[in-house]
PDB file of N, CA and C in Angstrom:
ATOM      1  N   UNK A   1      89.063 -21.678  -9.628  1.00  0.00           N
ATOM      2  CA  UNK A   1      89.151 -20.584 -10.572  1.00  0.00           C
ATOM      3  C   UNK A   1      90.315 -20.806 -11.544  1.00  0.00           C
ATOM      4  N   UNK A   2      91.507 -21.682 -10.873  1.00  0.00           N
ATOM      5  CA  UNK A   2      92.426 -21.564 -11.909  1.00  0.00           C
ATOM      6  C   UNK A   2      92.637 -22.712 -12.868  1.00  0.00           C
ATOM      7  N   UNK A   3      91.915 -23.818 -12.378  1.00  0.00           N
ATOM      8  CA  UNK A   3      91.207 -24.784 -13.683  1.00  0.00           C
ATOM      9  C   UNK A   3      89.953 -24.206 -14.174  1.00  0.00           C
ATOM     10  N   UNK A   4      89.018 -23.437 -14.260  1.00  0.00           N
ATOM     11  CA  UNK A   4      88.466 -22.856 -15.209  1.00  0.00           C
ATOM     12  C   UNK A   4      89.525 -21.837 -15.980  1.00  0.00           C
ATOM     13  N   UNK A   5      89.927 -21.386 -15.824  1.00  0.00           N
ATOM     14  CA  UNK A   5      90.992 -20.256 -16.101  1.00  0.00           C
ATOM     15  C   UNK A   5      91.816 -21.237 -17.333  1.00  0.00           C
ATOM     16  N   UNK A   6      92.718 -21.868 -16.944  1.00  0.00           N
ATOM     17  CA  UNK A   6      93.096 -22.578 -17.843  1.00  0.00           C
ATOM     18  C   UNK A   6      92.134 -23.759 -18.912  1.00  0.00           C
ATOM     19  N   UNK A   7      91.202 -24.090 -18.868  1.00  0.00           N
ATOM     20  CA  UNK A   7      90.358 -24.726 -19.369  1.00  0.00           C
ATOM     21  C   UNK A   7      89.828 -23.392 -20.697  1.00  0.00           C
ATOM     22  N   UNK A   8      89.322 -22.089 -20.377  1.00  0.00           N
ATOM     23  CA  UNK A   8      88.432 -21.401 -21.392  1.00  0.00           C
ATOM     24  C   UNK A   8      89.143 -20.078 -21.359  1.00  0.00           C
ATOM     25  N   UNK A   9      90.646 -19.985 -21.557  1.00  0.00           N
ATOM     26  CA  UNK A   9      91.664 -19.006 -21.943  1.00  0.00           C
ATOM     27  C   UNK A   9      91.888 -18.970 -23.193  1.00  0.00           C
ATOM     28  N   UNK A  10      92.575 -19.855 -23.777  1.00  0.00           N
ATOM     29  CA  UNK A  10      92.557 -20.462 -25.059  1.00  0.00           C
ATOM     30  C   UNK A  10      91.362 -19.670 -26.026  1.00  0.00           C
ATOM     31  N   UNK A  11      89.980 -20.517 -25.356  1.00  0.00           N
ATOM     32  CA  UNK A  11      88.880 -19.934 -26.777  1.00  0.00           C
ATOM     33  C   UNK A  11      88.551 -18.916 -26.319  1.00  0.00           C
ATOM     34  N   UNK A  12      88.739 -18.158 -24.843  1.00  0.00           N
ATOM     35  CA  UNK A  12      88.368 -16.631 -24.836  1.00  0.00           C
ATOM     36  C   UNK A  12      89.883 -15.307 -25.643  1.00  0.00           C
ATOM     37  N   UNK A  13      90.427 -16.265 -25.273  1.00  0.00           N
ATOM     38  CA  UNK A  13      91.710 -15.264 -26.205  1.00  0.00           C
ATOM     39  C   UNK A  13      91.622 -14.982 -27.602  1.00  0.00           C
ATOM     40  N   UNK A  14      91.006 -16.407 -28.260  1.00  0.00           N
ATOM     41  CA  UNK A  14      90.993 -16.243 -29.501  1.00  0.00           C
ATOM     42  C   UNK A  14      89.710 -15.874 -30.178  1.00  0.00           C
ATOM     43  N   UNK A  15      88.389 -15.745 -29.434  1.00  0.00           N
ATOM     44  CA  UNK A  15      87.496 -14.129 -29.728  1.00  0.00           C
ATOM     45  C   UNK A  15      87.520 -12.795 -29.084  1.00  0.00           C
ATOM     46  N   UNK A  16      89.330 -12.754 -28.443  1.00  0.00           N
ATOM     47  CA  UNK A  16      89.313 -11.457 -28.038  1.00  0.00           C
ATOM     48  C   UNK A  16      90.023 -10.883 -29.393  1.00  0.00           C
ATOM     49  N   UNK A  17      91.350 -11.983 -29.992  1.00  0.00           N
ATOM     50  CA  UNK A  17      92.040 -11.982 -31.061  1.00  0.00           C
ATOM     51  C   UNK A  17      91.038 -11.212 -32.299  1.00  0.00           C
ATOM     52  N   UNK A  18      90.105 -12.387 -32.713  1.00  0.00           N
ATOM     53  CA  UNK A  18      89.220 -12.154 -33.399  1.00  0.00           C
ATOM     54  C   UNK A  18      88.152 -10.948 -33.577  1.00  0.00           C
ATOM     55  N   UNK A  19      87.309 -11.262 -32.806  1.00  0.00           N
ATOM     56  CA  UNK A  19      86.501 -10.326 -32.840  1.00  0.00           C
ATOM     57  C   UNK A  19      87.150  -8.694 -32.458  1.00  0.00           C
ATOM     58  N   UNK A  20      88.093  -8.884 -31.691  1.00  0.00           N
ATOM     59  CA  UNK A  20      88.384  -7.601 -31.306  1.00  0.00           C
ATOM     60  C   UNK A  20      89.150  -6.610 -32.292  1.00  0.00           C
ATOM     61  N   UNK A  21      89.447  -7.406 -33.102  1.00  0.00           N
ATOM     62  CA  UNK A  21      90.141  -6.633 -34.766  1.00  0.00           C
ATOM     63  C   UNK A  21      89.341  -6.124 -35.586  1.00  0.00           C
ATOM     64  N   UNK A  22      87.789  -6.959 -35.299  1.00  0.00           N
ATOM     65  CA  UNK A  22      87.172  -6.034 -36.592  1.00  0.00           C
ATOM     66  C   UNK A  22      85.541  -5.760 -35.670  1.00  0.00           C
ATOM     67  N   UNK A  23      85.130  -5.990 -34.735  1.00  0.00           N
ATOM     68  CA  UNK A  23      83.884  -5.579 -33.992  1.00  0.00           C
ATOM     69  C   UNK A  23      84.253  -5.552 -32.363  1.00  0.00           C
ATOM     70  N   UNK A  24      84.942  -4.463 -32.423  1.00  0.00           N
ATOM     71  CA  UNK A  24      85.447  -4.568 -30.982  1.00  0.00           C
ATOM     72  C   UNK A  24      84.667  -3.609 -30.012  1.00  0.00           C
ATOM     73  N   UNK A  25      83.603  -2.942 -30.432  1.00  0.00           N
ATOM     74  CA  UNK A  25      82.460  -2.808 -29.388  1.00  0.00           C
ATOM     75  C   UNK A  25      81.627  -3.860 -29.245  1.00  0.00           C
ATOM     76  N   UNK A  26      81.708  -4.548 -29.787  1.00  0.00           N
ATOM     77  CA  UNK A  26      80.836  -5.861 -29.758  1.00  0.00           C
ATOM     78  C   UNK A  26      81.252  -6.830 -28.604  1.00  0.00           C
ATOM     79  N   UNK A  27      82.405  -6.624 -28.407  1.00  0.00           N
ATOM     80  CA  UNK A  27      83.365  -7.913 -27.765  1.00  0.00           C
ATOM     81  C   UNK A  27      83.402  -7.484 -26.069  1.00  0.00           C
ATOM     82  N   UNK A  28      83.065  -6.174 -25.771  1.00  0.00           N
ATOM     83  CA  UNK A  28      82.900  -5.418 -24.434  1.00  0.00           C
ATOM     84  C   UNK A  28      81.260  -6.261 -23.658  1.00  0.00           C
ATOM     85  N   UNK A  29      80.421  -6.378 -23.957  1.00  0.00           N
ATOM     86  CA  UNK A  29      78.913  -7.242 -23.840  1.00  0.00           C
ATOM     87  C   UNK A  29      79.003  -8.617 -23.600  1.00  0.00           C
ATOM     88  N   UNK A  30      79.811  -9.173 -24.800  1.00  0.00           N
ATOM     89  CA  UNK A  30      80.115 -10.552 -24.487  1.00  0.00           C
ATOM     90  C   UNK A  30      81.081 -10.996 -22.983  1.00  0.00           C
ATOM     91  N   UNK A  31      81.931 -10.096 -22.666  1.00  0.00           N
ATOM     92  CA  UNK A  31      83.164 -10.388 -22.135  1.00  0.00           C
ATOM     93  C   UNK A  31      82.341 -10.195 -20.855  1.00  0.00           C
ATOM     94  N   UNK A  32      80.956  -9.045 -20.639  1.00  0.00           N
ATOM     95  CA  UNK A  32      81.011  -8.806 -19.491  1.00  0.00           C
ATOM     96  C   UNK A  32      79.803 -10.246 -19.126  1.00  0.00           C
ATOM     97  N   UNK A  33      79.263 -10.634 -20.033  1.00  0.00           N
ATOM     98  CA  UNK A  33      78.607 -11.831 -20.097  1.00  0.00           C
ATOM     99  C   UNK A  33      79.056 -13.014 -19.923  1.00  0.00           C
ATOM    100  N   UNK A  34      80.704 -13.156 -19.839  1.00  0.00           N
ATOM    101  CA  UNK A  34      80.889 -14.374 -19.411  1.00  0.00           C
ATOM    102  C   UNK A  34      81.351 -14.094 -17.614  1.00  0.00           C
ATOM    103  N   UNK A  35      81.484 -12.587 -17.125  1.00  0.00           N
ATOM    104  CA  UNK A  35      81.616 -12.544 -15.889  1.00  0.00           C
ATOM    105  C   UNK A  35      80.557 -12.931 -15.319  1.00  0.00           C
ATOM    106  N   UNK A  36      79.448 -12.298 -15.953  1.00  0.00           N
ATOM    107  CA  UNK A  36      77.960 -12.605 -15.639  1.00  0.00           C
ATOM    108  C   UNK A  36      78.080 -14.176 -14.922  1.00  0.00           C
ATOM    109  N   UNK A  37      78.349 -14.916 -15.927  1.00  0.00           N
ATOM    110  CA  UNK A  37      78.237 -16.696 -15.769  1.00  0.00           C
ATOM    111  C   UNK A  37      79.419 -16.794 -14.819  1.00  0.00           C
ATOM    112  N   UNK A  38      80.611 -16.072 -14.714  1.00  0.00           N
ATOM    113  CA  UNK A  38      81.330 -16.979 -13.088  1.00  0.00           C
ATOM    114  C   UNK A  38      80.851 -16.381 -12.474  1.00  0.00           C
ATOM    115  N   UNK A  39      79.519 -14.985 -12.119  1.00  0.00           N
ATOM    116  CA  UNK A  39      79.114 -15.000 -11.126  1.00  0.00           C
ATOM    117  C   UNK A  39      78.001 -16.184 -10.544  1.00  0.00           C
ATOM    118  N   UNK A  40      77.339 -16.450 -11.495  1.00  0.00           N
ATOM    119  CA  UNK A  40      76.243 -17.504 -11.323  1.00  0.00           C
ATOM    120  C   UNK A  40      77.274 -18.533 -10.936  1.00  0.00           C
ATOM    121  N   UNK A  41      78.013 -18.997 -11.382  1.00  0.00           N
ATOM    122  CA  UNK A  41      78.915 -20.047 -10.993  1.00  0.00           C
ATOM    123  C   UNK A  41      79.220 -20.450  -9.767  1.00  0.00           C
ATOM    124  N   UNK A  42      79.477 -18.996  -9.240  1.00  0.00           N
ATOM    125  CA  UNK A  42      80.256 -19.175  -7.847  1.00  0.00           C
ATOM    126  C   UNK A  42      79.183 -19.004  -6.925  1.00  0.00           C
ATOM    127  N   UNK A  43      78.289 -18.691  -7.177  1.00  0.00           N
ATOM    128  CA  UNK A  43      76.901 -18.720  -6.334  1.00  0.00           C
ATOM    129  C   UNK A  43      76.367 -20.153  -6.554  1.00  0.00           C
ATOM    130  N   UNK A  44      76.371 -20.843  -7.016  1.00  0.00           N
ATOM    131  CA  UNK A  44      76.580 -22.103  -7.153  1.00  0.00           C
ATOM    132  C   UNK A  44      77.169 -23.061  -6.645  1.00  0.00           C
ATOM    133  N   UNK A  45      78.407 -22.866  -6.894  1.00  0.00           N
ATOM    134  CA  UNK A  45      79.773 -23.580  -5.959  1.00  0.00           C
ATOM    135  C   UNK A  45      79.737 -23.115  -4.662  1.00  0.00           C
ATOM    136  N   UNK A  46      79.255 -22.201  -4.277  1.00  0.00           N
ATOM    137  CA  UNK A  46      79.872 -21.624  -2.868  1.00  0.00           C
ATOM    138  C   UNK A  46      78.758 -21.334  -1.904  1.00  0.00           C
ATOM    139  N   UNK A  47      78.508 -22.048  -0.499  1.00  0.00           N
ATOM    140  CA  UNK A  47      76.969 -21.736  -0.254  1.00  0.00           C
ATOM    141  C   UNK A  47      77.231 -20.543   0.435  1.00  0.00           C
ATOM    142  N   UNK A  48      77.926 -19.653   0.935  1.00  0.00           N
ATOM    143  CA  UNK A  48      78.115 -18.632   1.617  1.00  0.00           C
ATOM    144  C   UNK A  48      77.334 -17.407   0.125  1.00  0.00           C
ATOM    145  N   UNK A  49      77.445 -17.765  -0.741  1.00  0.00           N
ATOM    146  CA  UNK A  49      77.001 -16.288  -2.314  1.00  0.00           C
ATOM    147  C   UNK A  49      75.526 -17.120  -2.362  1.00  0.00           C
ATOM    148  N   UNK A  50      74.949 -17.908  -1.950  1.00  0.00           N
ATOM    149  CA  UNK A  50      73.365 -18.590  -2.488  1.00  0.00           C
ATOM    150  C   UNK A  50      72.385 -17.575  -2.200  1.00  0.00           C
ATOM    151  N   UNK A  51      72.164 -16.889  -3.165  1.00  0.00           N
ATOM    152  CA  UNK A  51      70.957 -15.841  -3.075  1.00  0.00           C
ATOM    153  C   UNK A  51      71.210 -14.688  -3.065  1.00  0.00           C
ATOM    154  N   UNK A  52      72.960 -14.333  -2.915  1.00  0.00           N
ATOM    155  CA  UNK A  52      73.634 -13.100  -2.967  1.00  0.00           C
ATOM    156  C   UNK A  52      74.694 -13.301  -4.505  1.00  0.00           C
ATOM    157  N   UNK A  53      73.747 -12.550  -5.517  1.00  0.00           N
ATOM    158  CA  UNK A  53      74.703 -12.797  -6.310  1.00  0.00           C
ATOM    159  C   UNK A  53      75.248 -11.317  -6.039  1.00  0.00           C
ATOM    160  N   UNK A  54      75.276 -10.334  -5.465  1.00  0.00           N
ATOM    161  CA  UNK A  54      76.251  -9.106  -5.584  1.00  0.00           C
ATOM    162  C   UNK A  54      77.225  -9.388  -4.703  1.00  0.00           C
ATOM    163  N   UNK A  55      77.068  -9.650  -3.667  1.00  0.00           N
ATOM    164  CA  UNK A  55      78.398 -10.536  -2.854  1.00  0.00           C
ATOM    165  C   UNK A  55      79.210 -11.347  -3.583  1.00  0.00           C
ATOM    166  N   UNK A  56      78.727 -12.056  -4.383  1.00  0.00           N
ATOM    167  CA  UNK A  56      79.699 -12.763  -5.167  1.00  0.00           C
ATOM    168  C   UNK A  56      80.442 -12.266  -6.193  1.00  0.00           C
ATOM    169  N   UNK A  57      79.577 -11.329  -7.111  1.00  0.00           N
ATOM    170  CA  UNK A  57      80.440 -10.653  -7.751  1.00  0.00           C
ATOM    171  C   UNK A  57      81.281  -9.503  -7.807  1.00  0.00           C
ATOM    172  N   UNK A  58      80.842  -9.562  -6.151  1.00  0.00           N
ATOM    173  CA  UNK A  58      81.872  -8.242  -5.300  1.00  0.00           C
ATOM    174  C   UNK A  58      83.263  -8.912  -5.233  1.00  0.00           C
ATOM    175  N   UNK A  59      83.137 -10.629  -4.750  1.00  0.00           N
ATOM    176  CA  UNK A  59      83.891 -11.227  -4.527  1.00  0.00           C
ATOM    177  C   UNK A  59      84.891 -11.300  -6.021  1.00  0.00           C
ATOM    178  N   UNK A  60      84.286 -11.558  -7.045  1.00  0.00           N
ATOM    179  CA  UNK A  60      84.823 -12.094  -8.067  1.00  0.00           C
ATOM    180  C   UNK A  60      85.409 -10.938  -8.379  1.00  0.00           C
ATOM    181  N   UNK A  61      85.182  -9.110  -8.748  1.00  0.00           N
ATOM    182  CA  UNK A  61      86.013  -8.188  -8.618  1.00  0.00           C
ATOM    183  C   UNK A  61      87.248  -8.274  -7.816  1.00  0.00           C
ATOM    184  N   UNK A  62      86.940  -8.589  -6.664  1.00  0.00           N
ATOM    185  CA  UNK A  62      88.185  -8.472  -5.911  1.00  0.00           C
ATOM    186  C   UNK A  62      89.159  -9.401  -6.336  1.00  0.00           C
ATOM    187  N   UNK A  63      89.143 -10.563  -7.081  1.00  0.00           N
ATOM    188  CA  UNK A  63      89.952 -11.575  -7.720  1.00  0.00           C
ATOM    189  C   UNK A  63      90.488 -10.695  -8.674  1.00  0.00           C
ATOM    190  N   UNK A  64      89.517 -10.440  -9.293  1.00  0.00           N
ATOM    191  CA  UNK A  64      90.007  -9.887 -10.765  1.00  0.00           C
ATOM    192  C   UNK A  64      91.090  -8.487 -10.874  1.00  0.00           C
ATOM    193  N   UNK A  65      90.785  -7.922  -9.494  1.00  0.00           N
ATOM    194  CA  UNK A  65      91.986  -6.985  -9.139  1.00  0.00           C
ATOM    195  C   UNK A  65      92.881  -7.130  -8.553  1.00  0.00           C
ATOM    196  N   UNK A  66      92.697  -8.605  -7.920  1.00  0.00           N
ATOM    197  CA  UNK A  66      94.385  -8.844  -7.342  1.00  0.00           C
ATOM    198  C   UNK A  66      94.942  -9.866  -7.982  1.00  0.00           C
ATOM    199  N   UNK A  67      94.333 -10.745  -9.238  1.00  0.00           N
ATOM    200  CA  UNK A  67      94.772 -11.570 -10.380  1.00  0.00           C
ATOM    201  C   UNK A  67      94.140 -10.750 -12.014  1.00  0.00           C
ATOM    202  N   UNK A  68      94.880  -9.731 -12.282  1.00  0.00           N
ATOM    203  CA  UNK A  68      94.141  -9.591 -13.875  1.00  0.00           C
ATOM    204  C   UNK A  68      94.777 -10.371 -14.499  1.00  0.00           C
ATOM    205  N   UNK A  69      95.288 -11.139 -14.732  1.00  0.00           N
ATOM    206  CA  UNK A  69      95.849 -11.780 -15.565  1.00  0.00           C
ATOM    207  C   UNK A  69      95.463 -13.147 -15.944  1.00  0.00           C
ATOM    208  N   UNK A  70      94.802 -13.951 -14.665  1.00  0.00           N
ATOM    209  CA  UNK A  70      93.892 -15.258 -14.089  1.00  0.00           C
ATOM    210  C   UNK A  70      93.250 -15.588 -16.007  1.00  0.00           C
ATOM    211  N   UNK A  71      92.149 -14.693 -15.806  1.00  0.00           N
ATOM    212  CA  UNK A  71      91.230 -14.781 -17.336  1.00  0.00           C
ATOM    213  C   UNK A  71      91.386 -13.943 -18.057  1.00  0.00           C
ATOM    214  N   UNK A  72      91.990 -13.949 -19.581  1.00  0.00           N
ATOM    215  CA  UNK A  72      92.250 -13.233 -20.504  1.00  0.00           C
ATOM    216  C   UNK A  72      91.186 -12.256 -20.813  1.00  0.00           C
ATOM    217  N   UNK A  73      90.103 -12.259 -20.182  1.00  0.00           N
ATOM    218  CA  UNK A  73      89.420 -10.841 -20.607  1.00  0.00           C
ATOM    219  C   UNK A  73      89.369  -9.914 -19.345  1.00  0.00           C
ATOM    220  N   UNK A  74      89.802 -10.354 -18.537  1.00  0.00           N
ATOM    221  CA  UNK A  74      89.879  -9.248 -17.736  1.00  0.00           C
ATOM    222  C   UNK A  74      91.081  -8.878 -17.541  1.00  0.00           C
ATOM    223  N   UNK A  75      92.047  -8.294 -18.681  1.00  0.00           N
ATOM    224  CA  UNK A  75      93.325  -7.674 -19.229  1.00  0.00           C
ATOM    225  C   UNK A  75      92.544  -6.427 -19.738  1.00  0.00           C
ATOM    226  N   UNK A  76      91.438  -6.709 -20.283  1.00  0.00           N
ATOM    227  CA  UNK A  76      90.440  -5.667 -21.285  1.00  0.00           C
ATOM    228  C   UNK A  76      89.719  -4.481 -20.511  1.00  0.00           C
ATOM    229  N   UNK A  77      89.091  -5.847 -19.300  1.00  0.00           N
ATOM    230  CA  UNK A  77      87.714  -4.956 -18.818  1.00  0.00           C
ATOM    231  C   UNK A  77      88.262  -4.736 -17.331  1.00  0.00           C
ATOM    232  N   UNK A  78      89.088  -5.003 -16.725  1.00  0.00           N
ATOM    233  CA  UNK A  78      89.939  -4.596 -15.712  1.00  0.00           C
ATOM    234  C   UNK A  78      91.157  -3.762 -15.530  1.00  0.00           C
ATOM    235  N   UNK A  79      91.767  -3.398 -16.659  1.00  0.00           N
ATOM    236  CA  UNK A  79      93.265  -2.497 -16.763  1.00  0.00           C
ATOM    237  C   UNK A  79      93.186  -1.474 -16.576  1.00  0.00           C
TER     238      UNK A  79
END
C-alpha cells in the first residue's frame, strides 16, 4: 500500500489541486472510483478478499482510518 501510495500521490494530488478549484463536485465520483480500483486490487493481491470484495473494502476503510494521510484523497473523503 505504501509503494502504491507513493507511486500515484503526486498525480492524485494534482487533480485534487486542479479539479477541485473549479469542479469540485465532480472530483467526489472520481476519488471514490479510484477506492473502487484498490478495492479490486486487493482482492487480487490477497487470496483471503477473492470473491469478497466487501471484506476487502471493509478492510481498506479500516486503513484509511487508521492512515488518512497514506493516499491524498482520503484527506477529502475520510476527514
Amino acid at each position: 500500500m505504501e509503494d502504491l501510495s507513493h507511486m500515484f500521490n503526486p498525480v492524485i494530488q494534482g487533480w485534487i489541486n486542479y479539479y477541485g478549484r473549479f469542479y469540485k463536485s465532480a472530483l467526489y465520483p472520481a476519488l471514490r472510483c479510484l477506492d473502487h480500483r484498490l478495492v479490486i486490487w486487493a482482492t487480487r493481491k490477497y487470496k483471503r478478499f477473492r470473491g469478497h470484495r466487501r471484506r476487502a473494502s471493509q478492510w481498506l476503510a479500516r486503513i484509511a482510518r487508521r492512515q488518512p494521510n497514506l493516499f491524498a484523497h482520503w484527506r477529502l473523503l475520510y476527514a
